[in-house]
N, C-alpha and C. Protein backbone atom coordinates (compact mmCIF):
# COMPACT_ATOMS: atom_id res chain seq x y z
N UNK A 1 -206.71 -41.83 -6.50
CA UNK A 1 -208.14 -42.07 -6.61
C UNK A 1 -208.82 -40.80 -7.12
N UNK A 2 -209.73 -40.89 -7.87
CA UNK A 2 -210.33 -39.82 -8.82
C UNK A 2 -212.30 -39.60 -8.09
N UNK A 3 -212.29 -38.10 -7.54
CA UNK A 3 -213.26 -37.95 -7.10
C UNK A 3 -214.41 -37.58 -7.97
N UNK A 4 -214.85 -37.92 -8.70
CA UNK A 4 -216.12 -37.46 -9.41
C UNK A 4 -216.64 -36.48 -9.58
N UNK A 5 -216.56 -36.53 -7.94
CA UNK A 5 -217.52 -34.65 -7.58
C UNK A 5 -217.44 -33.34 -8.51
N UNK A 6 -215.39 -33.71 -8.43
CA UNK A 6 -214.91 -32.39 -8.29
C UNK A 6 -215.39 -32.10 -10.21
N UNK A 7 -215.20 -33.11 -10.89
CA UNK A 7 -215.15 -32.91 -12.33
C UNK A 7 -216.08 -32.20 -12.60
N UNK A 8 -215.62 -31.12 -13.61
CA UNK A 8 -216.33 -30.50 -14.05
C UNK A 8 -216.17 -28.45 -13.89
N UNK A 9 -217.05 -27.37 -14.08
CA UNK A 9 -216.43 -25.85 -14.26
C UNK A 9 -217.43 -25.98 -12.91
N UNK A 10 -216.82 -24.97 -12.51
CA UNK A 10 -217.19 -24.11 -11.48
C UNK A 10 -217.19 -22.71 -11.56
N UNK A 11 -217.98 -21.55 -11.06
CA UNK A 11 -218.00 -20.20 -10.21
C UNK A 11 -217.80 -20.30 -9.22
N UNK A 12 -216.55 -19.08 -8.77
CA UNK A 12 -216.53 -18.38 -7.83
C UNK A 12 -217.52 -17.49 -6.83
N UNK A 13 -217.75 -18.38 -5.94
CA UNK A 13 -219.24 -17.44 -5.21
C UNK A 13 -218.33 -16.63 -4.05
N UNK A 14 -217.39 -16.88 -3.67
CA UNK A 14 -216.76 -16.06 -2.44
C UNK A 14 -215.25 -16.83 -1.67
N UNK A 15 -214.78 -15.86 -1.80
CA UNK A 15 -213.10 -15.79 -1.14
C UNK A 15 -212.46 -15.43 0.15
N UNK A 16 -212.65 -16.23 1.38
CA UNK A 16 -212.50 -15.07 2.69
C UNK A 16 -211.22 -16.22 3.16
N UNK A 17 -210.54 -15.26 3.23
CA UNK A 17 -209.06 -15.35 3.89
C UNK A 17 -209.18 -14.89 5.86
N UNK A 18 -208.83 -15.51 6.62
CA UNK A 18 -208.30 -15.60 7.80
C UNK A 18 -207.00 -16.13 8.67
N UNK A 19 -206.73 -14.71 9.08
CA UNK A 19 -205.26 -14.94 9.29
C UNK A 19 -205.18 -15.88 11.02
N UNK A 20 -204.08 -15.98 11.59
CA UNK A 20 -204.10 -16.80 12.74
C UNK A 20 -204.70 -16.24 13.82
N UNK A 21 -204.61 -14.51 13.64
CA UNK A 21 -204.96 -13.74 14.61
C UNK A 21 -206.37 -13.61 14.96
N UNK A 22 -207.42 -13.70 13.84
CA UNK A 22 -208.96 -14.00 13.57
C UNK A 22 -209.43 -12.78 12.58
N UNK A 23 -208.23 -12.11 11.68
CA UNK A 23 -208.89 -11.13 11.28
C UNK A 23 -209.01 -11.56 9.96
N UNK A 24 -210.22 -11.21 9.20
CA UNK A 24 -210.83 -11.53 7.48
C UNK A 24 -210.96 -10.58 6.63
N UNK A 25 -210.19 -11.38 5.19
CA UNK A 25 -209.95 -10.26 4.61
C UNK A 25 -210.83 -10.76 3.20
N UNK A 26 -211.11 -10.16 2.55
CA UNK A 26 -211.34 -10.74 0.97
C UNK A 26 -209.83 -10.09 -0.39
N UNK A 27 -209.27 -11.18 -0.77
CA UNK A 27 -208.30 -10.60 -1.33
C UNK A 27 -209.16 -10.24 -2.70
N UNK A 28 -210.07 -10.88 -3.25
CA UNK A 28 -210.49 -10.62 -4.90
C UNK A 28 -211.89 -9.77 -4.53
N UNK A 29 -212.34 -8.87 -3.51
CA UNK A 29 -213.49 -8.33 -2.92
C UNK A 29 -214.67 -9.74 -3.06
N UNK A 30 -215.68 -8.50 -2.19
CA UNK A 30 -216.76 -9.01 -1.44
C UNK A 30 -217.43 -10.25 -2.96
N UNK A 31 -217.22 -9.49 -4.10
CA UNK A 31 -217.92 -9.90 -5.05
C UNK A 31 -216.78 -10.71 -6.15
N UNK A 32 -216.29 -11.61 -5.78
CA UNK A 32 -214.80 -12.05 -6.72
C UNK A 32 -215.68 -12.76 -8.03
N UNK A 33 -214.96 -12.33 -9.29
CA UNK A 33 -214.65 -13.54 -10.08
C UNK A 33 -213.67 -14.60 -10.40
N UNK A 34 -214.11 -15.90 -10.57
CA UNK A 34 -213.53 -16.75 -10.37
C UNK A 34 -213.86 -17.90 -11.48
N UNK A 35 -212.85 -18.80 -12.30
CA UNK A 35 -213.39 -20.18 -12.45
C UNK A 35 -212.77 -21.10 -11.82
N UNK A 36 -213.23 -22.43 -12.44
CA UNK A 36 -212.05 -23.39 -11.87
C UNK A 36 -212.53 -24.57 -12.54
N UNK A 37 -211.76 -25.64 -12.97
CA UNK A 37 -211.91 -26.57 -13.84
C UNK A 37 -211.33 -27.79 -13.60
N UNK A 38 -211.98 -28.93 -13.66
CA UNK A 38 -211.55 -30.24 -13.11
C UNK A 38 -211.71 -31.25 -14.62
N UNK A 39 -211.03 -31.66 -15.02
CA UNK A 39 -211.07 -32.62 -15.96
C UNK A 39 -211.05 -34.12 -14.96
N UNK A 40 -211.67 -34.94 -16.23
CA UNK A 40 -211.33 -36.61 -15.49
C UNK A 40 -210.03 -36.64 -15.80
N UNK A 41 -209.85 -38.10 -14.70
CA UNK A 41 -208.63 -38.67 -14.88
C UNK A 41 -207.00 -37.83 -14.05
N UNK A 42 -207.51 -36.40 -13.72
CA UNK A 42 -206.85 -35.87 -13.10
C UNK A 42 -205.74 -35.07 -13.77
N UNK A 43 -205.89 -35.19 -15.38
CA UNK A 43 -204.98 -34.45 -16.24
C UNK A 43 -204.93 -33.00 -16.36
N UNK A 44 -205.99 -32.50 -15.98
CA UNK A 44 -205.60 -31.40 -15.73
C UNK A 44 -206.85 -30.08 -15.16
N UNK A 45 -206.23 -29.28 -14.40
CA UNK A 45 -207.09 -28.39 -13.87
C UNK A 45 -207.09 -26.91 -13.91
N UNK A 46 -207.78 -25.67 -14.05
CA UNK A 46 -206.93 -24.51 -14.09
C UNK A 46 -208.33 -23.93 -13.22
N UNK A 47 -206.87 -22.99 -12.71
CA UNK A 47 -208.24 -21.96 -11.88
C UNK A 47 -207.49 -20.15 -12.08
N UNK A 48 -208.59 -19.53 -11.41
CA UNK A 48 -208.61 -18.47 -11.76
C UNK A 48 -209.43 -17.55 -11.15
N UNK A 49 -208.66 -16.59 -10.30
CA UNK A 49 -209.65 -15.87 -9.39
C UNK A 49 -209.50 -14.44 -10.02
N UNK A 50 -210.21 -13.07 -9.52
CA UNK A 50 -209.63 -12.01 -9.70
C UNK A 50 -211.24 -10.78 -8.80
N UNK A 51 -210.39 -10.00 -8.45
CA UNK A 51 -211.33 -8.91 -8.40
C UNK A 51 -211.98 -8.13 -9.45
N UNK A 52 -213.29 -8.10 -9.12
CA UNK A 52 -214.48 -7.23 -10.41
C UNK A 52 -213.77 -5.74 -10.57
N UNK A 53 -213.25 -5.27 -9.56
CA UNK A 53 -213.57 -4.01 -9.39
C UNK A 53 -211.97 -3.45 -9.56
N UNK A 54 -211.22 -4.43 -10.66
CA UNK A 54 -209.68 -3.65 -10.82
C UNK A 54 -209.56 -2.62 -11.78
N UNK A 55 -208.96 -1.90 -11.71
CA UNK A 55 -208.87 -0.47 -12.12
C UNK A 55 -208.15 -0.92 -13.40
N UNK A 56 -208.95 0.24 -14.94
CA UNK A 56 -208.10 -0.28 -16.12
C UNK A 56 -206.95 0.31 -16.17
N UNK A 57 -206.73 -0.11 -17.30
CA UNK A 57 -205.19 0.97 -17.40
C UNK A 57 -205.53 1.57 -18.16
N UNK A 58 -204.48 2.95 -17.69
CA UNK A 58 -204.89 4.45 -19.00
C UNK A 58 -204.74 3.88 -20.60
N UNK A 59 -203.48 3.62 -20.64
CA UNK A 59 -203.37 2.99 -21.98
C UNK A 59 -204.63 1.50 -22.65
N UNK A 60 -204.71 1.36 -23.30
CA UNK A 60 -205.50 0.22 -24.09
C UNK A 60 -203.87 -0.76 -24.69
N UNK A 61 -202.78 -0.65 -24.40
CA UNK A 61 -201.80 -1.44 -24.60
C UNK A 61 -201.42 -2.23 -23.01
N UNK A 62 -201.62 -3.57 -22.83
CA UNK A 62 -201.31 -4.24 -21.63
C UNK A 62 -199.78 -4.01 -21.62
N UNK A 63 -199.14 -4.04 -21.88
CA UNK A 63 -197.37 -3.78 -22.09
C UNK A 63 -197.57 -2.59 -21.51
N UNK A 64 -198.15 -1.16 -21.55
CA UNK A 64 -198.02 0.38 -21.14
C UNK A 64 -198.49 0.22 -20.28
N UNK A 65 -198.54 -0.27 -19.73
CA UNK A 65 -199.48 -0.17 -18.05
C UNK A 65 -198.27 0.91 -17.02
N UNK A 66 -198.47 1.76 -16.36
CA UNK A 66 -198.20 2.20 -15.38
C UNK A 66 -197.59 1.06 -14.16
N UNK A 67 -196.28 1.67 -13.34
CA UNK A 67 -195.91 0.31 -11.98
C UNK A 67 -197.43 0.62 -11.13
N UNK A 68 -198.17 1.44 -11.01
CA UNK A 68 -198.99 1.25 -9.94
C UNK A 68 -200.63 0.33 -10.62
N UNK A 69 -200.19 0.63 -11.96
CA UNK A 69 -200.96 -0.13 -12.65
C UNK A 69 -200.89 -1.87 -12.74
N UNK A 70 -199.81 -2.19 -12.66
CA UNK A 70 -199.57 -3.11 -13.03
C UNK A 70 -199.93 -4.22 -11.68
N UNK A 71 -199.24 -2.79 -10.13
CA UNK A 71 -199.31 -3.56 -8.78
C UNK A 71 -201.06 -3.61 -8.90
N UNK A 72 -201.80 -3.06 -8.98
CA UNK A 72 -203.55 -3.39 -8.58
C UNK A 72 -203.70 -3.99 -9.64
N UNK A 73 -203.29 -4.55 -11.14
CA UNK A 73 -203.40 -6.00 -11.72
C UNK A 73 -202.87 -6.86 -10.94
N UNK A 74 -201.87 -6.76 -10.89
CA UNK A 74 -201.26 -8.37 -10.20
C UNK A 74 -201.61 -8.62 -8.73
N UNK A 75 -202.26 -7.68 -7.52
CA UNK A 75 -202.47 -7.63 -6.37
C UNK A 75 -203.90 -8.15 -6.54
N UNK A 76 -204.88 -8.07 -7.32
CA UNK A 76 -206.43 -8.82 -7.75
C UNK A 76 -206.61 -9.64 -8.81
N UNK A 77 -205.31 -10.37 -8.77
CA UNK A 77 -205.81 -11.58 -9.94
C UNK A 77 -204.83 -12.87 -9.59
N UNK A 78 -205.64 -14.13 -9.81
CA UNK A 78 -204.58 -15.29 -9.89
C UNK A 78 -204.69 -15.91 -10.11
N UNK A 79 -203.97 -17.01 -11.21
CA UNK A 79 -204.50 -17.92 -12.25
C UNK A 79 -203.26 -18.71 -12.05
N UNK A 80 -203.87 -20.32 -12.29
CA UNK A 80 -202.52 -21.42 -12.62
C UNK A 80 -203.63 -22.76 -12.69
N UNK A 81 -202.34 -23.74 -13.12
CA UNK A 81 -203.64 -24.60 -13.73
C UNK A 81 -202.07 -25.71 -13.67
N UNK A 82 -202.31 -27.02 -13.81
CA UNK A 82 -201.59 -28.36 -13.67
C UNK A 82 -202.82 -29.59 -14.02
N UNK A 83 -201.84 -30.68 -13.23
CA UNK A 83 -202.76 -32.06 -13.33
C UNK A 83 -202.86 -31.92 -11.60
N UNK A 84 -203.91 -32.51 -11.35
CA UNK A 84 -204.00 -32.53 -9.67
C UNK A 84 -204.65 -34.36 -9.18
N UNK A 85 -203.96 -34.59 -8.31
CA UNK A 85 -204.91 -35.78 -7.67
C UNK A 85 -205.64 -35.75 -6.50
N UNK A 86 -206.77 -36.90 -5.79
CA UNK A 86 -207.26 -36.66 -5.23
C UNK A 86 -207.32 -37.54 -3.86
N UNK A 87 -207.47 -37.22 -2.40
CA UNK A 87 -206.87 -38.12 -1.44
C UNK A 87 -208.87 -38.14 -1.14
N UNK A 88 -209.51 -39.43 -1.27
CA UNK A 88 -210.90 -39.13 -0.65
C UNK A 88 -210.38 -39.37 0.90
N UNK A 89 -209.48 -40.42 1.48
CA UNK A 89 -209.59 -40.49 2.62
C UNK A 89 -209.14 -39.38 3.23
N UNK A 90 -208.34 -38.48 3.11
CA UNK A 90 -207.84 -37.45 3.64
C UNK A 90 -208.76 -36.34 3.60
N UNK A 91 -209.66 -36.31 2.37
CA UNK A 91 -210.62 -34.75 2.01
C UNK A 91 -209.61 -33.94 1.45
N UNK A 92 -208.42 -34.35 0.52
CA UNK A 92 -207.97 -33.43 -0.03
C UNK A 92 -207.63 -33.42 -1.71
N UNK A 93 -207.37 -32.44 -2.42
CA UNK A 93 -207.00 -32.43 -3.58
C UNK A 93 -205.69 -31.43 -3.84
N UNK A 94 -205.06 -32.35 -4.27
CA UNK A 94 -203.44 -31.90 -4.52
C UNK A 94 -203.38 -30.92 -6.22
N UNK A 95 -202.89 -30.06 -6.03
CA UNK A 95 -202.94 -29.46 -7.46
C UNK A 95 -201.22 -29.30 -7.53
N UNK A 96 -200.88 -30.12 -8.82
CA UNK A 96 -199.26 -30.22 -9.22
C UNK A 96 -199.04 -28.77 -9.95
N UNK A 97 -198.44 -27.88 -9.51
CA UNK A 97 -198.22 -27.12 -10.36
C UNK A 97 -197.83 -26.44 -11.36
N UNK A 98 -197.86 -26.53 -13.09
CA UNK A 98 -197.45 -26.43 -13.97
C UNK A 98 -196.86 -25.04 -14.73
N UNK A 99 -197.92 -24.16 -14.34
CA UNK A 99 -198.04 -22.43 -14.81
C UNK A 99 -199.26 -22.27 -13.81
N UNK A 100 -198.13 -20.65 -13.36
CA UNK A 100 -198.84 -20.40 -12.40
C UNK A 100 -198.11 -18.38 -12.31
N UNK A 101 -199.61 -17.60 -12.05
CA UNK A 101 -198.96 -16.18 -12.10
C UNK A 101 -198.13 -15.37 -11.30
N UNK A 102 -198.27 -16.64 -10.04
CA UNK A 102 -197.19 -16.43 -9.23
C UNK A 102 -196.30 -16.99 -9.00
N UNK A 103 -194.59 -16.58 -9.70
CA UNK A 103 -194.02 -18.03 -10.60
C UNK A 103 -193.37 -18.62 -8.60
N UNK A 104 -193.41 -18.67 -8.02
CA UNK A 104 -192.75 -19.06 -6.85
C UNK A 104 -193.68 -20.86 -7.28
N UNK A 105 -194.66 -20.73 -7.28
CA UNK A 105 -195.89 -21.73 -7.17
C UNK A 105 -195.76 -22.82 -8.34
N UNK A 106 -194.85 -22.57 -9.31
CA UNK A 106 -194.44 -23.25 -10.33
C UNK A 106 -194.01 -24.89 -9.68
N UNK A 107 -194.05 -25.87 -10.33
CA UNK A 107 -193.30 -27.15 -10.33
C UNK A 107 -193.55 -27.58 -8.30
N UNK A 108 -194.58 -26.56 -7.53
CA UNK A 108 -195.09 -27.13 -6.40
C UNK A 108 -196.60 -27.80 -6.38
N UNK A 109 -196.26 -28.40 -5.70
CA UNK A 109 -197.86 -28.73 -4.69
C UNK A 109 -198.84 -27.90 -4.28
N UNK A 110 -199.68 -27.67 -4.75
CA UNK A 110 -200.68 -26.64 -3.47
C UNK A 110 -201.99 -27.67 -2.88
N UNK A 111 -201.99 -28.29 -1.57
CA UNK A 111 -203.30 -28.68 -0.95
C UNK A 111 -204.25 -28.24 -1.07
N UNK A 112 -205.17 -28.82 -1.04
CA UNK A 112 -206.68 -28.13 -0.61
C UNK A 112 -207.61 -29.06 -0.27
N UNK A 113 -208.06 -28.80 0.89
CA UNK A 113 -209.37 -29.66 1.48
C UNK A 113 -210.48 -29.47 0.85
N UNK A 114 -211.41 -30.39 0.33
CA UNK A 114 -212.60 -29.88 -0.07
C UNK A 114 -213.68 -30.69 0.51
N UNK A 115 -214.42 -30.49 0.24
CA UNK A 115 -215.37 -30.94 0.48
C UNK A 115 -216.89 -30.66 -0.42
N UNK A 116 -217.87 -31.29 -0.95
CA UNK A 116 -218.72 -30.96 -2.19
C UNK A 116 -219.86 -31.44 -1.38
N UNK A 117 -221.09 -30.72 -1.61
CA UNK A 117 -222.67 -30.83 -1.37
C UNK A 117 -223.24 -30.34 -2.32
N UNK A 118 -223.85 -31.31 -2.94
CA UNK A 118 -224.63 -30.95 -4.15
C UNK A 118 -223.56 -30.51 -5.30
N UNK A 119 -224.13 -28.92 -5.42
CA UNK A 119 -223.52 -28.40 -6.45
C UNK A 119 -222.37 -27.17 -6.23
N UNK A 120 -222.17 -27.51 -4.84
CA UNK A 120 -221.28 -26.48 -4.15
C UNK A 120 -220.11 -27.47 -3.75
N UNK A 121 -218.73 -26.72 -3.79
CA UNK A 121 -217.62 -26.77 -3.62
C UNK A 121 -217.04 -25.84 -2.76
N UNK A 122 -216.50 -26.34 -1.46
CA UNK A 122 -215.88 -25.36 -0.71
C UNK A 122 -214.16 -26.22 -0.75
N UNK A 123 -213.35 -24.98 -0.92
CA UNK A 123 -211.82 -25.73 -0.87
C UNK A 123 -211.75 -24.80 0.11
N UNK A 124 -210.14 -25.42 0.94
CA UNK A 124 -209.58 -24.72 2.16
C UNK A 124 -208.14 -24.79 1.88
N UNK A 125 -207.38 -24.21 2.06
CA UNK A 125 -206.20 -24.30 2.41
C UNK A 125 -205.04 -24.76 3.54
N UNK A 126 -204.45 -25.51 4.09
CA UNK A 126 -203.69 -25.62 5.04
C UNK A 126 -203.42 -24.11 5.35
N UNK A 127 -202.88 -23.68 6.56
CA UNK A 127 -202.17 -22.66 6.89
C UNK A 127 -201.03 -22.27 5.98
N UNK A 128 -200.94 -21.09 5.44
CA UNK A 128 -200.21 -20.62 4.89
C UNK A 128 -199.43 -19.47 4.80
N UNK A 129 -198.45 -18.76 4.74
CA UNK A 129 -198.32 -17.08 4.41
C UNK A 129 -198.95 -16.40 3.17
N UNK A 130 -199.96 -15.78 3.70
CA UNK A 130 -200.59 -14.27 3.34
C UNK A 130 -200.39 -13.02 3.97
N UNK A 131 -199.71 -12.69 3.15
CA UNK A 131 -199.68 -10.89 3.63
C UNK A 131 -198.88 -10.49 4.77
N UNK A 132 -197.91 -11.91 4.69
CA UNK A 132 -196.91 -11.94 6.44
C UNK A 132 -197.49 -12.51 7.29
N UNK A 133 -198.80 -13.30 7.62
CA UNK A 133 -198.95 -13.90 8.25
C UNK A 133 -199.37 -14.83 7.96
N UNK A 134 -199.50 -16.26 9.07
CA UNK A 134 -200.02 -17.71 8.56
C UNK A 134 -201.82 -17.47 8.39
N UNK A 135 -201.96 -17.72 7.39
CA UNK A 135 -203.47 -17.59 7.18
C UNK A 135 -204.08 -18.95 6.89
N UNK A 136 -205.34 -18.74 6.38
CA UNK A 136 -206.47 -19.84 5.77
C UNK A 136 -207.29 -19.27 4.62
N UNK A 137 -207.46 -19.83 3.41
CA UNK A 137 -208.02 -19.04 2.27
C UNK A 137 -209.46 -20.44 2.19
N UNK A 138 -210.24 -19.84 1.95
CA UNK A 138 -211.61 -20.79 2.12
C UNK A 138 -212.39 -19.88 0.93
N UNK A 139 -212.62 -21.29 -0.12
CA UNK A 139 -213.25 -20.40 -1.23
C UNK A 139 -214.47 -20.93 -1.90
N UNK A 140 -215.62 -20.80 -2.06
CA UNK A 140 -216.93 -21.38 -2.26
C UNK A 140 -217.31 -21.49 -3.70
N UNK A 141 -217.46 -22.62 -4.11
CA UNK A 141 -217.57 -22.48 -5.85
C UNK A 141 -218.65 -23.38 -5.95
N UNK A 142 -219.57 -22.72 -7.10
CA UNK A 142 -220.89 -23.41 -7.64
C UNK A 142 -220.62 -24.36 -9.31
N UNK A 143 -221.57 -25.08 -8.77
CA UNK A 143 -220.95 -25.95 -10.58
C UNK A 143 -222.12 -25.48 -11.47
N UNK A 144 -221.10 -25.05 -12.74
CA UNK A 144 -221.99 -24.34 -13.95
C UNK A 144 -222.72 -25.30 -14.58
N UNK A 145 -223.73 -25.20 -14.80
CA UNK A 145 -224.66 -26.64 -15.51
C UNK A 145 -225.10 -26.19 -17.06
N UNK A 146 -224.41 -25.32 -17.75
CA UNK A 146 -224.66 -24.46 -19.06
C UNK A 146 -223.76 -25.82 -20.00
């Protein structure tokens, strides 16, 4: 079943992760950028988070990046995109995973609860591992009307 709501771009307004223990973290900071994209029909979706505030690399060649360069790219950014469907009775949206920057996430499932008011989108995550522990990633997105 195809939710309506979700169709369409979104911004990233905020990213807060909570682990089981009650402690909150922001993985993309206080101020993340983010899109995220819902086509009809469920063919396909991509999203895309990252921190404002990642450090460039010395070089102007992405290939020359420095290892510590490369860890604060890949530690503030994350992008993947598939076809996803949608459960209204459940409140969830399944994203199939096609390409994804964290290849573990490839050819899986990722859940997400959502829920939409107005022009806001909040997704949730089932419990998951972050950072070694079972967490919750809860992420607030506005729909672009440009």
């Amino acid at each position: 079943m195809q939710n309506k709501q979700l169709i369409g771009v979104w911004k990233l307004l905020s990213c807060e992760v909570r682990s089981s223990s009650g402690e909150v973290s922001y993985p993309y900071g206080r101020n993340p950028f983010g899109m995220l994209m819902y086509d009809s029909g469920g063919k396909l979706f991509f999203a895309l988070l990252m921190r404002r505030d990642r450090p460039k690399f010395a070089s102007d060649d992405p290939w020359r990046g420095t290892p510590e360069e490369i860890k604060a790219a890949f530690e503030g950014f994350n992008a993947y995109c598939g076809t996803y469907e949608v459960n209204e009775e459940k409140g969830t949206v399944t994203h199939h995973v096609e390409g994804s920057m964290f290849p573990n996430w490839v050819g899986m499932n990722q859940i997400r609860f959502f829920k939409c008011s107005g022009d806001q989108l909040t997704l949730s995550t089932p419990p998951i591992p972050l950072g070694g522990r079972q967490s919750t990633a809860h992420l607030i997105w506005a729909r672009t009307r440009k």
